[in-house]
C-alpha atoms as a PDB file:
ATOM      1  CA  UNK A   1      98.194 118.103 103.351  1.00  0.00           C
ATOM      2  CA  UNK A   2      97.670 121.677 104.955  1.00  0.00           C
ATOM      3  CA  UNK A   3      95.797 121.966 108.253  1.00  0.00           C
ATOM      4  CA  UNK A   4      93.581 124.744 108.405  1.00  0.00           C
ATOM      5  CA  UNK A   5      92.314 125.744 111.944  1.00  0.00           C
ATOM      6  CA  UNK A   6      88.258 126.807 110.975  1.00  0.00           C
ATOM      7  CA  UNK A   7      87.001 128.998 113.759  1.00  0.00           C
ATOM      8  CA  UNK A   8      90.229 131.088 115.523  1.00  0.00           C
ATOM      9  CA  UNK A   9      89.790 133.765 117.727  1.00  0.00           C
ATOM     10  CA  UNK A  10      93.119 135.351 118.513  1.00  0.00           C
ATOM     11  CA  UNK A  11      93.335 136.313 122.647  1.00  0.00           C
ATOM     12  CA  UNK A  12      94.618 139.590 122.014  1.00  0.00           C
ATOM     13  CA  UNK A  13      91.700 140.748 119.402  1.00  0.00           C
ATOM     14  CA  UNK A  14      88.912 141.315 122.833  1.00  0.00           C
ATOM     15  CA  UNK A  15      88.351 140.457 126.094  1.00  0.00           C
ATOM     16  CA  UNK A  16      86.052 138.165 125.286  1.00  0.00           C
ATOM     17  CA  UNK A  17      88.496 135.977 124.409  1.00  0.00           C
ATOM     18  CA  UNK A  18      90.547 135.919 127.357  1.00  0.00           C
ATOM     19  CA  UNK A  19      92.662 138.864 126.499  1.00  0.00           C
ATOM     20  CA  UNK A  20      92.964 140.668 130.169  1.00  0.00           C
ATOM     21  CA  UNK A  21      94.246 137.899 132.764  1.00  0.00           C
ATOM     22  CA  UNK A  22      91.574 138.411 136.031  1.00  0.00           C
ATOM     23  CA  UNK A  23      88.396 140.031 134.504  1.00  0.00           C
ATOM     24  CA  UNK A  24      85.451 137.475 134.368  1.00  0.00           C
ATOM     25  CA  UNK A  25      86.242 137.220 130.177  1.00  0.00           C
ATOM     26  CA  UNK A  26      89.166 135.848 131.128  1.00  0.00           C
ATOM     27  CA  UNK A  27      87.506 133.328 133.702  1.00  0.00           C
ATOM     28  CA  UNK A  28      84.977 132.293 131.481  1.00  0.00           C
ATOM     29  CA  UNK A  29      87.496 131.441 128.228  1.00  0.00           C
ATOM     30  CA  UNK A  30      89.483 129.193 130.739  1.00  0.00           C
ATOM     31  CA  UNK A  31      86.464 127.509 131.939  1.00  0.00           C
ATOM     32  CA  UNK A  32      85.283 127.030 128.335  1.00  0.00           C
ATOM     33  CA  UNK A  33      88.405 125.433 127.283  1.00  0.00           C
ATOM     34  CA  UNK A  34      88.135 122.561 129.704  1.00  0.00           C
ATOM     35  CA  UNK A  35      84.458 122.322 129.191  1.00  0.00           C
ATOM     36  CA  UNK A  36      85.519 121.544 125.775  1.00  0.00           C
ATOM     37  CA  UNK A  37      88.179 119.052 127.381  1.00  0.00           C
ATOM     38  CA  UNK A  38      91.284 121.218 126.617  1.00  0.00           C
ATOM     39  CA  UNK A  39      94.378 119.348 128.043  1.00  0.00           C
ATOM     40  CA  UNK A  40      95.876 122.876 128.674  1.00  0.00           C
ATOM     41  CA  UNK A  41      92.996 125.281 130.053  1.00  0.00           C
ATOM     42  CA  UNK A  42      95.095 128.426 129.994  1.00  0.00           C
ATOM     43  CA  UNK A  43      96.704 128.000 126.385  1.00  0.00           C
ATOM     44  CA  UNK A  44      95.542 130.842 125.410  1.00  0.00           C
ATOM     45  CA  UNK A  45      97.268 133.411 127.404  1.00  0.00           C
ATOM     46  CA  UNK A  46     100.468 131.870 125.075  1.00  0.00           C
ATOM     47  CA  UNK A  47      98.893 133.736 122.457  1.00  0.00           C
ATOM     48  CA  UNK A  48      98.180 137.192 123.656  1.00  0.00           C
ATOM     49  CA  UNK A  49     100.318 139.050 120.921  1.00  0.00           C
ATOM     50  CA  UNK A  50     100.551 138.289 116.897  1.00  0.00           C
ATOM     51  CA  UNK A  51     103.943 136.957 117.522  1.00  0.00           C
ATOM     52  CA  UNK A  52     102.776 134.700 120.330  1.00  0.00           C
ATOM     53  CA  UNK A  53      99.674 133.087 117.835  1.00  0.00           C
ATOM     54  CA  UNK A  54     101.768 132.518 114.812  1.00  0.00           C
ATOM     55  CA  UNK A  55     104.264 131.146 117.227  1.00  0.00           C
ATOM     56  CA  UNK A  56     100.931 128.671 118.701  1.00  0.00           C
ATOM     57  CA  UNK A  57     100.059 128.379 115.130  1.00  0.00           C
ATOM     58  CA  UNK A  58     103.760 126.806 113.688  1.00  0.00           C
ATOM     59  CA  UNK A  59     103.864 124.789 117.198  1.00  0.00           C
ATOM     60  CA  UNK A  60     100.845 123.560 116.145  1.00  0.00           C
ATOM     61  CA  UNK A  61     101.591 122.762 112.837  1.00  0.00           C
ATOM     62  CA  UNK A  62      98.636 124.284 111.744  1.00  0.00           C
ATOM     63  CA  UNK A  63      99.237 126.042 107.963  1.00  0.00           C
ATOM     64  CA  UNK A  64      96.355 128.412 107.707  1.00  0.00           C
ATOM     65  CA  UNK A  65      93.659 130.052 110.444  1.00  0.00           C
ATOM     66  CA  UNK A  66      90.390 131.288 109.351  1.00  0.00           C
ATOM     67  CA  UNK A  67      89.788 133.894 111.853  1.00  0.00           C
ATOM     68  CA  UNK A  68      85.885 135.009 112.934  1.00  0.00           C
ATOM     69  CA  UNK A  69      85.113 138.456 113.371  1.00  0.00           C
ATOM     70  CA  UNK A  70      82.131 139.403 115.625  1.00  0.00           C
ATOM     71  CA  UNK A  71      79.348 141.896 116.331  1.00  0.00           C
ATOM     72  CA  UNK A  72      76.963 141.737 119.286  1.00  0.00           C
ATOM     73  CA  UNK A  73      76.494 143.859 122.040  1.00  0.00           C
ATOM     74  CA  UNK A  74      79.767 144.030 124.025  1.00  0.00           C
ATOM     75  CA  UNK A  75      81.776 142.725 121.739  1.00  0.00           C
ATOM     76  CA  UNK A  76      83.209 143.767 118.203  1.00  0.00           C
ATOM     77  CA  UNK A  77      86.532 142.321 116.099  1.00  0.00           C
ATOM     78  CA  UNK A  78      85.939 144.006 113.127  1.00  0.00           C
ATOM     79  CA  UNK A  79      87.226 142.599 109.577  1.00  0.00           C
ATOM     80  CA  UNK A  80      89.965 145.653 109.700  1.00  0.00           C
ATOM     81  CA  UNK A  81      91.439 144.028 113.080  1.00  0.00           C
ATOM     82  CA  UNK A  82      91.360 140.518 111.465  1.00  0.00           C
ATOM     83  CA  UNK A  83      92.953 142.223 107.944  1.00  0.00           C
ATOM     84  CA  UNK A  84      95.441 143.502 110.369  1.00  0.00           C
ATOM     85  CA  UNK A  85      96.500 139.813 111.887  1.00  0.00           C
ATOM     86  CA  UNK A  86      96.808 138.574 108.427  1.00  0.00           C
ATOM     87  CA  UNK A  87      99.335 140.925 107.154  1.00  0.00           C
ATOM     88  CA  UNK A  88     101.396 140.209 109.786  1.00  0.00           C
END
C-alpha cells in the first residue's frame, strides 16, 4: 500500500518553512516541530534542496507528497514552484 504524505511543505520553497538557518522563520519551524512532538526538531534543514526531500521522502518510505502552495501576506509558494518540485 502507498503512503502518501498529505500536507508537505518543502524547506527550501520559503522562509517560512525554515529555509534560512538563524532568521526567526527558521526559529519558529523548529519550535513547531516539537510542539507537534517531533522526535527530531531540526529535520528539516535535511531537506533544504530537491535532492535532500526526495532523499527524506525514500528514507521515509513515503511514495507520494501532496505539496501545499500558499498566499498570504509574507508568504507565497506559488503552484509554478510546486510544478517545479514535481518534475524533478
Amino acid at each position: 500500500m502507498p503512503v502518501i504524505d498529505m500536507r508537505s511543505r518543502p524547506t527550501f520553497l520559503h522562509a517560512f518553512f525554515g529555509a534560512e538557518p538563524g532568521t526567526p522563520s527558521f526559529a519558529v519551524a523548529r519550535w513547531l516541530n516539537g510542539r507537534v512532538g517531533s522526535r527530531e526538531v531540526e529535520h528539516f534543514t535535511r531537506g533544504m534542496t530537491v535532492e535532500g526531500f526526495t532523499a527524506e521522502m525514500d528514507g521515509a518510505g513515503i511514495d507520494v507528497a501532496v505539496m501545499v502552495a500558499r498566499s498570504v501576506p509574507g508568504v507565497r509558494v506559488t503552484n509554478e514552484a510546486l510544478a517545479d518540485v514535481a518534475r524533478h
